[in-house]
PDB file of N, CA and C in Angstrom:
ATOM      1  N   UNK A   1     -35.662  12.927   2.871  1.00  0.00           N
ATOM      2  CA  UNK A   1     -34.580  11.978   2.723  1.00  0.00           C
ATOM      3  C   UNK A   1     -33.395  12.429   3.570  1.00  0.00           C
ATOM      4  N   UNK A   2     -32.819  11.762   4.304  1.00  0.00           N
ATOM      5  CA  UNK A   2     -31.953  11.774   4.895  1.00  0.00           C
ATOM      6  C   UNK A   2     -30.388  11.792   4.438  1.00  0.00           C
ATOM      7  N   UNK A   3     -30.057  12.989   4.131  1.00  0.00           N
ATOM      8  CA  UNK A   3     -28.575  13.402   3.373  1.00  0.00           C
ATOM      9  C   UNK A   3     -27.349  12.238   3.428  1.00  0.00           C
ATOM     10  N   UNK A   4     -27.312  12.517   4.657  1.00  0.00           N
ATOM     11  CA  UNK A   4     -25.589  11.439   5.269  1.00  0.00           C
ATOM     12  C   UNK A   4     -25.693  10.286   5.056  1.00  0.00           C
ATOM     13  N   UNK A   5     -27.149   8.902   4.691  1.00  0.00           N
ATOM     14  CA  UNK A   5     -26.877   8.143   4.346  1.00  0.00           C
ATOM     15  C   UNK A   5     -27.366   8.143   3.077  1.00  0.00           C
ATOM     16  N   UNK A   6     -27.449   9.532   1.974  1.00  0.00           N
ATOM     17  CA  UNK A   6     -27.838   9.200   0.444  1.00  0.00           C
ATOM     18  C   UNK A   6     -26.841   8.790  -0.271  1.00  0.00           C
ATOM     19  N   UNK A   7     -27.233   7.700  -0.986  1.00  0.00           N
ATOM     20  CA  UNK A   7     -26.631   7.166  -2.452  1.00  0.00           C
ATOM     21  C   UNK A   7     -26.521   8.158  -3.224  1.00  0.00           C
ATOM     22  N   UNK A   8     -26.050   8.920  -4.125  1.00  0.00           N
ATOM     23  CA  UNK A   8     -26.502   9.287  -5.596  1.00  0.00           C
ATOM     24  C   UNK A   8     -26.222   8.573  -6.761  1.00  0.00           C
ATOM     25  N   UNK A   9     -27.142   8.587  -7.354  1.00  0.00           N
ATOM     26  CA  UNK A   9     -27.138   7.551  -8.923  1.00  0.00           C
ATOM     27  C   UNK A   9     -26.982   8.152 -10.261  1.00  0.00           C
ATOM     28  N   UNK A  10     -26.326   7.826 -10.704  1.00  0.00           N
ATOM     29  CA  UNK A  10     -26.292   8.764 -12.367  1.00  0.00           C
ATOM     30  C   UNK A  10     -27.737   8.874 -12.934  1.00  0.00           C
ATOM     31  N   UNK A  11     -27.702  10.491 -13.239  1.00  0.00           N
ATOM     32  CA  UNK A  11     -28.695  10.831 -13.656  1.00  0.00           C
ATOM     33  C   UNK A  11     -29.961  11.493 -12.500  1.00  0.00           C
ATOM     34  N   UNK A  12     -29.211  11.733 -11.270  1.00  0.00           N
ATOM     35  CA  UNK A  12     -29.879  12.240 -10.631  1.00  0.00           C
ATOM     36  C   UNK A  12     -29.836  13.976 -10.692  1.00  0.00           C
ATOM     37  N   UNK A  13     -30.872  14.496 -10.388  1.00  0.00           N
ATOM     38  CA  UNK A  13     -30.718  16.342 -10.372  1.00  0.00           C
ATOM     39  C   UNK A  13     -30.140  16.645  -8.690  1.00  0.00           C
ATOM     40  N   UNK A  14     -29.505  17.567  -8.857  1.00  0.00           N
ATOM     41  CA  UNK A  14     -28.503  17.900  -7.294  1.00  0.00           C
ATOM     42  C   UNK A  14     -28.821  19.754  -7.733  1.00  0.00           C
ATOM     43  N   UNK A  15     -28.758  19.723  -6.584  1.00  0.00           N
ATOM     44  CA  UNK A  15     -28.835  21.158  -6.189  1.00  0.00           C
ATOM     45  C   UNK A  15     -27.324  21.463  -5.212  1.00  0.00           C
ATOM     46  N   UNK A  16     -26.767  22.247  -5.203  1.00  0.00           N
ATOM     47  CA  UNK A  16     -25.830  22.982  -4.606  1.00  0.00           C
ATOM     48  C   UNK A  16     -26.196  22.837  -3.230  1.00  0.00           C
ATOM     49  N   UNK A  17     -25.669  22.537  -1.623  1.00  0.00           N
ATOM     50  CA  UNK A  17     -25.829  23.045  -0.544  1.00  0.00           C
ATOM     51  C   UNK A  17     -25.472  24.593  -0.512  1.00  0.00           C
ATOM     52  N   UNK A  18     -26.430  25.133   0.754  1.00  0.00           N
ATOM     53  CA  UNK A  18     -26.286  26.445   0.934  1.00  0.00           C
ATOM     54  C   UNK A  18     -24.589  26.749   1.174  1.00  0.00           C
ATOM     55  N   UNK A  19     -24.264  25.986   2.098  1.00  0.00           N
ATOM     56  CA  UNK A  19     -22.505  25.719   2.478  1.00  0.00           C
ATOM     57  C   UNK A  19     -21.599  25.908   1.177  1.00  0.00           C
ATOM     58  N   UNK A  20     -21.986  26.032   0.066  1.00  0.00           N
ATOM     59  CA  UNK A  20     -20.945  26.573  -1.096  1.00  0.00           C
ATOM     60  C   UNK A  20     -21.424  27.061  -1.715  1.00  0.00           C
ATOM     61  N   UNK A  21     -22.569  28.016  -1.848  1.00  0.00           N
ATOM     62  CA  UNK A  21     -22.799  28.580  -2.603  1.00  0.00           C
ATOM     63  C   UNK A  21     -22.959  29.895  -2.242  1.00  0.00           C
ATOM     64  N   UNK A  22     -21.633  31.150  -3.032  1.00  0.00           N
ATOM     65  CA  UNK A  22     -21.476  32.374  -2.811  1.00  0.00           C
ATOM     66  C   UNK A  22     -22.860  33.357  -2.020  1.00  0.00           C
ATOM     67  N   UNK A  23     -22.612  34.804  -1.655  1.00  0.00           N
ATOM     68  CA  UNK A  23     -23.704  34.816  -0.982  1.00  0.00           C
ATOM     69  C   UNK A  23     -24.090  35.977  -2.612  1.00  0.00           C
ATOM     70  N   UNK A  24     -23.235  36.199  -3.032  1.00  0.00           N
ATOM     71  CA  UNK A  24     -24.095  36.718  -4.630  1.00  0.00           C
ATOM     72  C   UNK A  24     -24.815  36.390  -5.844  1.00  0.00           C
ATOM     73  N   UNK A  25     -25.450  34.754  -6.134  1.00  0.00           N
ATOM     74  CA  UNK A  25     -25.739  34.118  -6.765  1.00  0.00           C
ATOM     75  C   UNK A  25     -26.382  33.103  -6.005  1.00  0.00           C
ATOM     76  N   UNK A  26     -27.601  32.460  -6.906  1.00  0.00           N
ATOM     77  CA  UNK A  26     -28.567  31.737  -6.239  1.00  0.00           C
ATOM     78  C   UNK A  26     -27.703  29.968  -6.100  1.00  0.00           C
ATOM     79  N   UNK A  27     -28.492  28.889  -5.698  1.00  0.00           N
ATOM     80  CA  UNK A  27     -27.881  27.547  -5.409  1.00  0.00           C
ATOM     81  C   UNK A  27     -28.296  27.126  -7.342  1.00  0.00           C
ATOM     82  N   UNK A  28     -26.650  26.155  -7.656  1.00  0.00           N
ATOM     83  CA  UNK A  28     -27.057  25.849  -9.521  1.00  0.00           C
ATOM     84  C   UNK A  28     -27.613  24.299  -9.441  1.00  0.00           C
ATOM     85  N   UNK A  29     -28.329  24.003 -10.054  1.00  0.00           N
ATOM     86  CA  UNK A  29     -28.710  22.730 -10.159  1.00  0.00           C
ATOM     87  C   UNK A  29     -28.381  21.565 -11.620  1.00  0.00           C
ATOM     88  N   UNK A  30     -28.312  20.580 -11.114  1.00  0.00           N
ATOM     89  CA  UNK A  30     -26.812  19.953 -12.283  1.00  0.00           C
ATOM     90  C   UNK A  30     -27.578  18.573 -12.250  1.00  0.00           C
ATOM     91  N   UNK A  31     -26.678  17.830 -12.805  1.00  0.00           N
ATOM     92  CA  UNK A  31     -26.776  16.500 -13.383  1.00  0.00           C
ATOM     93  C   UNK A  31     -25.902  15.571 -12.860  1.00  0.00           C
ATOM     94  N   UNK A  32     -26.051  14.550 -12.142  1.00  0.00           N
ATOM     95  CA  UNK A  32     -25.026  13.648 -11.814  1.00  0.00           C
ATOM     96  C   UNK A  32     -24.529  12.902 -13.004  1.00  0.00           C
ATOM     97  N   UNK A  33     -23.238  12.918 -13.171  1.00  0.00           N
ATOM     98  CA  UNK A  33     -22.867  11.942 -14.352  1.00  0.00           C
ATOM     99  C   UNK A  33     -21.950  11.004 -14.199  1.00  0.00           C
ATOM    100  N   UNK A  34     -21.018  11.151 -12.578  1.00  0.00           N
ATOM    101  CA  UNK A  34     -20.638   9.956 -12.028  1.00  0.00           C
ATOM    102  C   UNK A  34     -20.238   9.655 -10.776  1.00  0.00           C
ATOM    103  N   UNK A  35     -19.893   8.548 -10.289  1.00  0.00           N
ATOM    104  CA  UNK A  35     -19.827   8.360  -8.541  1.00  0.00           C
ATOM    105  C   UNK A  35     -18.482   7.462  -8.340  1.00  0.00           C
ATOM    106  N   UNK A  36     -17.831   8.518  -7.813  1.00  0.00           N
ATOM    107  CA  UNK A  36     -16.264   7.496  -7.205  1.00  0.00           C
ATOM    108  C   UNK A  36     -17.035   7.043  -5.657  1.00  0.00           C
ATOM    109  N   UNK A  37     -17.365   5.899  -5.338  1.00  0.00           N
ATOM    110  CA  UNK A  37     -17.552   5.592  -3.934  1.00  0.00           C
ATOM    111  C   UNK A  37     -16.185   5.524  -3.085  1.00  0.00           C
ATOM    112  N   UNK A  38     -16.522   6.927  -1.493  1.00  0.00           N
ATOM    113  CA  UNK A  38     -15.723   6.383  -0.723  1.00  0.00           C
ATOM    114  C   UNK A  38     -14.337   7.083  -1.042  1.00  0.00           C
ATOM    115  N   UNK A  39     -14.122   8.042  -2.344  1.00  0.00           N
ATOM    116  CA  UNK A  39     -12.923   8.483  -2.803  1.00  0.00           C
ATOM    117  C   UNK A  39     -12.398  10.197  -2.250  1.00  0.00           C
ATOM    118  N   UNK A  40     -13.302  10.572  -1.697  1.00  0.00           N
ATOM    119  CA  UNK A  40     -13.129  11.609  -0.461  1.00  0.00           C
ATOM    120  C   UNK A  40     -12.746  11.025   0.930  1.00  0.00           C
ATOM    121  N   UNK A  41     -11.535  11.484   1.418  1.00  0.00           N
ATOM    122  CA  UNK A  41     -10.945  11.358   2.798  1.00  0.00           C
ATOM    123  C   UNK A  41     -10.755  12.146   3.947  1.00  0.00           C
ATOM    124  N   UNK A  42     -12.135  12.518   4.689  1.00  0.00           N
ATOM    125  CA  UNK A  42     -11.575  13.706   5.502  1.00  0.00           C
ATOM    126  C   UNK A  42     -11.639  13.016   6.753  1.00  0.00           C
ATOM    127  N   UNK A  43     -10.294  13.731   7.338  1.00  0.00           N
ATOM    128  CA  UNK A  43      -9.457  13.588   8.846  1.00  0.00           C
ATOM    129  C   UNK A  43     -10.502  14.579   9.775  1.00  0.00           C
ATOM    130  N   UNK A  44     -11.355  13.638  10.755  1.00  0.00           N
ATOM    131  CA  UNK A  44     -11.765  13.969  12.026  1.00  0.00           C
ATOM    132  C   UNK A  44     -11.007  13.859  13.009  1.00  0.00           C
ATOM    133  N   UNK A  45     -11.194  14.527  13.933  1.00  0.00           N
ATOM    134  CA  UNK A  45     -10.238  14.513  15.231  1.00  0.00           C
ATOM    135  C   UNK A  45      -9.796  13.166  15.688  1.00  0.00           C
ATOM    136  N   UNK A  46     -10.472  11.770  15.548  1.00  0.00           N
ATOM    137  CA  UNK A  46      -9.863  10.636  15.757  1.00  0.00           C
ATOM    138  C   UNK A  46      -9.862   9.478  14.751  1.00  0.00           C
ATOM    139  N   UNK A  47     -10.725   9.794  13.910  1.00  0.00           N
ATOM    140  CA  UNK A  47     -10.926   8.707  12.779  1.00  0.00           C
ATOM    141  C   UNK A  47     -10.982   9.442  11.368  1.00  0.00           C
ATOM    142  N   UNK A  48     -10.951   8.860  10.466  1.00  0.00           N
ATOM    143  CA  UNK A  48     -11.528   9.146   8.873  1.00  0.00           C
ATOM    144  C   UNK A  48     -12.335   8.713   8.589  1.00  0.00           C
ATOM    145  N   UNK A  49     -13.365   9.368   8.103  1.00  0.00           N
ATOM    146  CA  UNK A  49     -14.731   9.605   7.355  1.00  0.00           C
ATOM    147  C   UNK A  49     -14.476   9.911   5.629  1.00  0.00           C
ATOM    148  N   UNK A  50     -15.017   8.398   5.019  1.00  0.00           N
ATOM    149  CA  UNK A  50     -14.874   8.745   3.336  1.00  0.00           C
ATOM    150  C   UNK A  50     -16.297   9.279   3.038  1.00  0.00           C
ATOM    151  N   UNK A  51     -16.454   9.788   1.548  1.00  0.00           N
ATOM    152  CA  UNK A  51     -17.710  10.537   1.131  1.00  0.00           C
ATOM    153  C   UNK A  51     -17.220  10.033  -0.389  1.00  0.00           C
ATOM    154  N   UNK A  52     -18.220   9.869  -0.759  1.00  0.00           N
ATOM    155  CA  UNK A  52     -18.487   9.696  -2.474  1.00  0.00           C
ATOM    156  C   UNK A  52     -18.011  11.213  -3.220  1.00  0.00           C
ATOM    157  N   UNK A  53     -17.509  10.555  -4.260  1.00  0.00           N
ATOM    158  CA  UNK A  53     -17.048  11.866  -4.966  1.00  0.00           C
ATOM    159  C   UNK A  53     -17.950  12.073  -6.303  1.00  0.00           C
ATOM    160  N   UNK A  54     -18.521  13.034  -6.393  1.00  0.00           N
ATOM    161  CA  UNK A  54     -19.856  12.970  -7.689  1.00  0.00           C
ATOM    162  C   UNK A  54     -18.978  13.921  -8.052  1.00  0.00           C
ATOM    163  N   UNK A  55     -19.638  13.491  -9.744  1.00  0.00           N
ATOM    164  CA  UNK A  55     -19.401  14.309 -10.695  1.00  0.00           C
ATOM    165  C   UNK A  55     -20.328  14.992 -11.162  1.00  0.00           C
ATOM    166  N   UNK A  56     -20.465  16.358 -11.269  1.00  0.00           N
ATOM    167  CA  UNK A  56     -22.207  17.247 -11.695  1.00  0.00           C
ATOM    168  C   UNK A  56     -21.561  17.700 -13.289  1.00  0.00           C
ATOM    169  N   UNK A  57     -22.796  17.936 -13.756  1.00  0.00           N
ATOM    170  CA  UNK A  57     -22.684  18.840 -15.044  1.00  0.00           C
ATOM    171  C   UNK A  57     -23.808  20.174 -14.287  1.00  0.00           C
ATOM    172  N   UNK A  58     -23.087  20.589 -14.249  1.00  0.00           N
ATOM    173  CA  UNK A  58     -24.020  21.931 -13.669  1.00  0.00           C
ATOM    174  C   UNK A  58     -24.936  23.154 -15.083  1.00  0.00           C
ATOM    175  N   UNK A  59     -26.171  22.723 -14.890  1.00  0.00           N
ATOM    176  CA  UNK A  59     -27.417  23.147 -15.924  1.00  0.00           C
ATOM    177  C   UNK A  59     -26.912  24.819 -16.142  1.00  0.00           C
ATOM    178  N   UNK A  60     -27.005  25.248 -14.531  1.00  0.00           N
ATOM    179  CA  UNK A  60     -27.136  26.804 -15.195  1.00  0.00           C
ATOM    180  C   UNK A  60     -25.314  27.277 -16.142  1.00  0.00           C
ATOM    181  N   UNK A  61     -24.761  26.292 -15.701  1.00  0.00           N
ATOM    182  CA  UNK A  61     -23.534  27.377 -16.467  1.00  0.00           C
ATOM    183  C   UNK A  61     -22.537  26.115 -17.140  1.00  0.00           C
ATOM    184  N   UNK A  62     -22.903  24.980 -17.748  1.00  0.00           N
ATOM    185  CA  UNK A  62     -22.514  23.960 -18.391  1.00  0.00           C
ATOM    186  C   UNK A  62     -21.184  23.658 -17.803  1.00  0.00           C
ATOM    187  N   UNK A  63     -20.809  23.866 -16.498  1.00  0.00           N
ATOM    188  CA  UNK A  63     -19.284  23.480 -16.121  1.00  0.00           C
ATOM    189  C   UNK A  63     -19.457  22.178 -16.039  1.00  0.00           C
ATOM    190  N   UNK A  64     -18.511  21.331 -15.417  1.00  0.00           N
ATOM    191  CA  UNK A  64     -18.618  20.209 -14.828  1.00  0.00           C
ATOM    192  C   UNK A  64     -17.331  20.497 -13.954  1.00  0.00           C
ATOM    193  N   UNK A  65     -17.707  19.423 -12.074  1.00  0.00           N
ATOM    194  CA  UNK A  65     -17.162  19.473 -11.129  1.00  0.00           C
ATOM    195  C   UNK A  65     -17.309  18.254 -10.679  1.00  0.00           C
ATOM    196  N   UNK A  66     -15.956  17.945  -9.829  1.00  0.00           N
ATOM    197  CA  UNK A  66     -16.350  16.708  -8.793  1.00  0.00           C
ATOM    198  C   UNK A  66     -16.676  17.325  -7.328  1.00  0.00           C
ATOM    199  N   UNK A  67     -17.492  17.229  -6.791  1.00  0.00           N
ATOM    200  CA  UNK A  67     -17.608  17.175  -5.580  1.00  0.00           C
ATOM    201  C   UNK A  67     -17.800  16.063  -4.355  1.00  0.00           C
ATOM    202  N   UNK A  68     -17.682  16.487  -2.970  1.00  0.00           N
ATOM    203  CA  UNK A  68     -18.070  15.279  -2.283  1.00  0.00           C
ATOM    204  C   UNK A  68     -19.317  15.367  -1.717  1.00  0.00           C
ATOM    205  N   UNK A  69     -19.726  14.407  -1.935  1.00  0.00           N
ATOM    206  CA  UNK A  69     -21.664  14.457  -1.898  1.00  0.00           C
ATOM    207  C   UNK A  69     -21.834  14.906  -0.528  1.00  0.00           C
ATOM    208  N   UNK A  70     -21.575  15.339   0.796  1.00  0.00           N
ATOM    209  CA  UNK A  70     -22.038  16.248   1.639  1.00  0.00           C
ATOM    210  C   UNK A  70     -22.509  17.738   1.344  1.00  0.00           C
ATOM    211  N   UNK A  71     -21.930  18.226   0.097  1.00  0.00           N
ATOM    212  CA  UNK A  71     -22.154  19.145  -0.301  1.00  0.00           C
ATOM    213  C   UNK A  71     -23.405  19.825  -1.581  1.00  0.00           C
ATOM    214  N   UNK A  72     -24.026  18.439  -1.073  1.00  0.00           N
ATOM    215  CA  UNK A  72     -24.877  18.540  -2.834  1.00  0.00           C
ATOM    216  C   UNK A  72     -26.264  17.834  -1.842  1.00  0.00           C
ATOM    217  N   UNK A  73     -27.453  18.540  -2.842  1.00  0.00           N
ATOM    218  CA  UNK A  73     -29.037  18.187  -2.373  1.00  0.00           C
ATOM    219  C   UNK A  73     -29.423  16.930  -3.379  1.00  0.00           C
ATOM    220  N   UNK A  74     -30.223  16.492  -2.951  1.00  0.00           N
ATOM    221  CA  UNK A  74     -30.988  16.175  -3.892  1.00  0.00           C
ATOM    222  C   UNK A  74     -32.188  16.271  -4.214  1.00  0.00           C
ATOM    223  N   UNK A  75     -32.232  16.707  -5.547  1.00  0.00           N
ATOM    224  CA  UNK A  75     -33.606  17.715  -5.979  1.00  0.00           C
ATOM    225  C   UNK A  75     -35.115  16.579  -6.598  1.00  0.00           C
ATOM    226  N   UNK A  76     -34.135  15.796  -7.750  1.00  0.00           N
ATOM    227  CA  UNK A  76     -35.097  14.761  -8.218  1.00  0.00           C
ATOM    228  C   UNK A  76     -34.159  13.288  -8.850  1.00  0.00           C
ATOM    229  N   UNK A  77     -35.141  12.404  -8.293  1.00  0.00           N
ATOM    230  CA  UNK A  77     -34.539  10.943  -8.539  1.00  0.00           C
ATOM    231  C   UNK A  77     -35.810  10.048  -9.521  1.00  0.00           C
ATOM    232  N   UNK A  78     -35.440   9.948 -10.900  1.00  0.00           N
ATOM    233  CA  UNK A  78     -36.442   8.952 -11.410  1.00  0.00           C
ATOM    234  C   UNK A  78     -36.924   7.750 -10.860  1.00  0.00           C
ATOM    235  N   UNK A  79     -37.944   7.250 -10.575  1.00  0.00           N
ATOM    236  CA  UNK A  79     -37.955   6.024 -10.190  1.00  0.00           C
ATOM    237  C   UNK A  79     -37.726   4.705 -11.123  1.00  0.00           C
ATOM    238  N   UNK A  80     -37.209   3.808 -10.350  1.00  0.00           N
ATOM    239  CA  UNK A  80     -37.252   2.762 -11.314  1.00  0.00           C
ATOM    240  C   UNK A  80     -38.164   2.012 -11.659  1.00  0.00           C
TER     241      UNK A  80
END
């Protein structure tokens, strides 16, 4: 699957990208539980590029985070 144009859907499993995850601890794998579309704004050298902002419940250590989905895998998607 092709990252840069994935959806994520509530209730999907995400894995951590290698890109944030310390080099002393393995990648945590979490729970999507929600999706701001488009609510990340990052400034490229001539334009802006938005990214979805997910919300994880992260399995191994019960936190919860928003991140912007460039930074997150996806591990498993139920089908409908």
């Amino acid at each position: 699957m092709e990252q840069e144009k994935l959806v994520f859907k509530i209730a999907d499993i995400v894995k951590e990208s290698y890109l944030i995850v310390p080099a002393d601890r393995a990648a945590w794998t979490g729970l999507v539980l929600g999706i701001e579309h488009d609510a990340w704004v990052f400034n490229k050298l001539y334009d802006l590029q938005t990214q979805d902002r997910v919300v994880v419940l992260w399995l191994d250590t019960g936190l919860i985070e928003e991140l912007p989905c460039s930074v997150l895998l996806l591990e498993y998607r139920e089908e409908e």
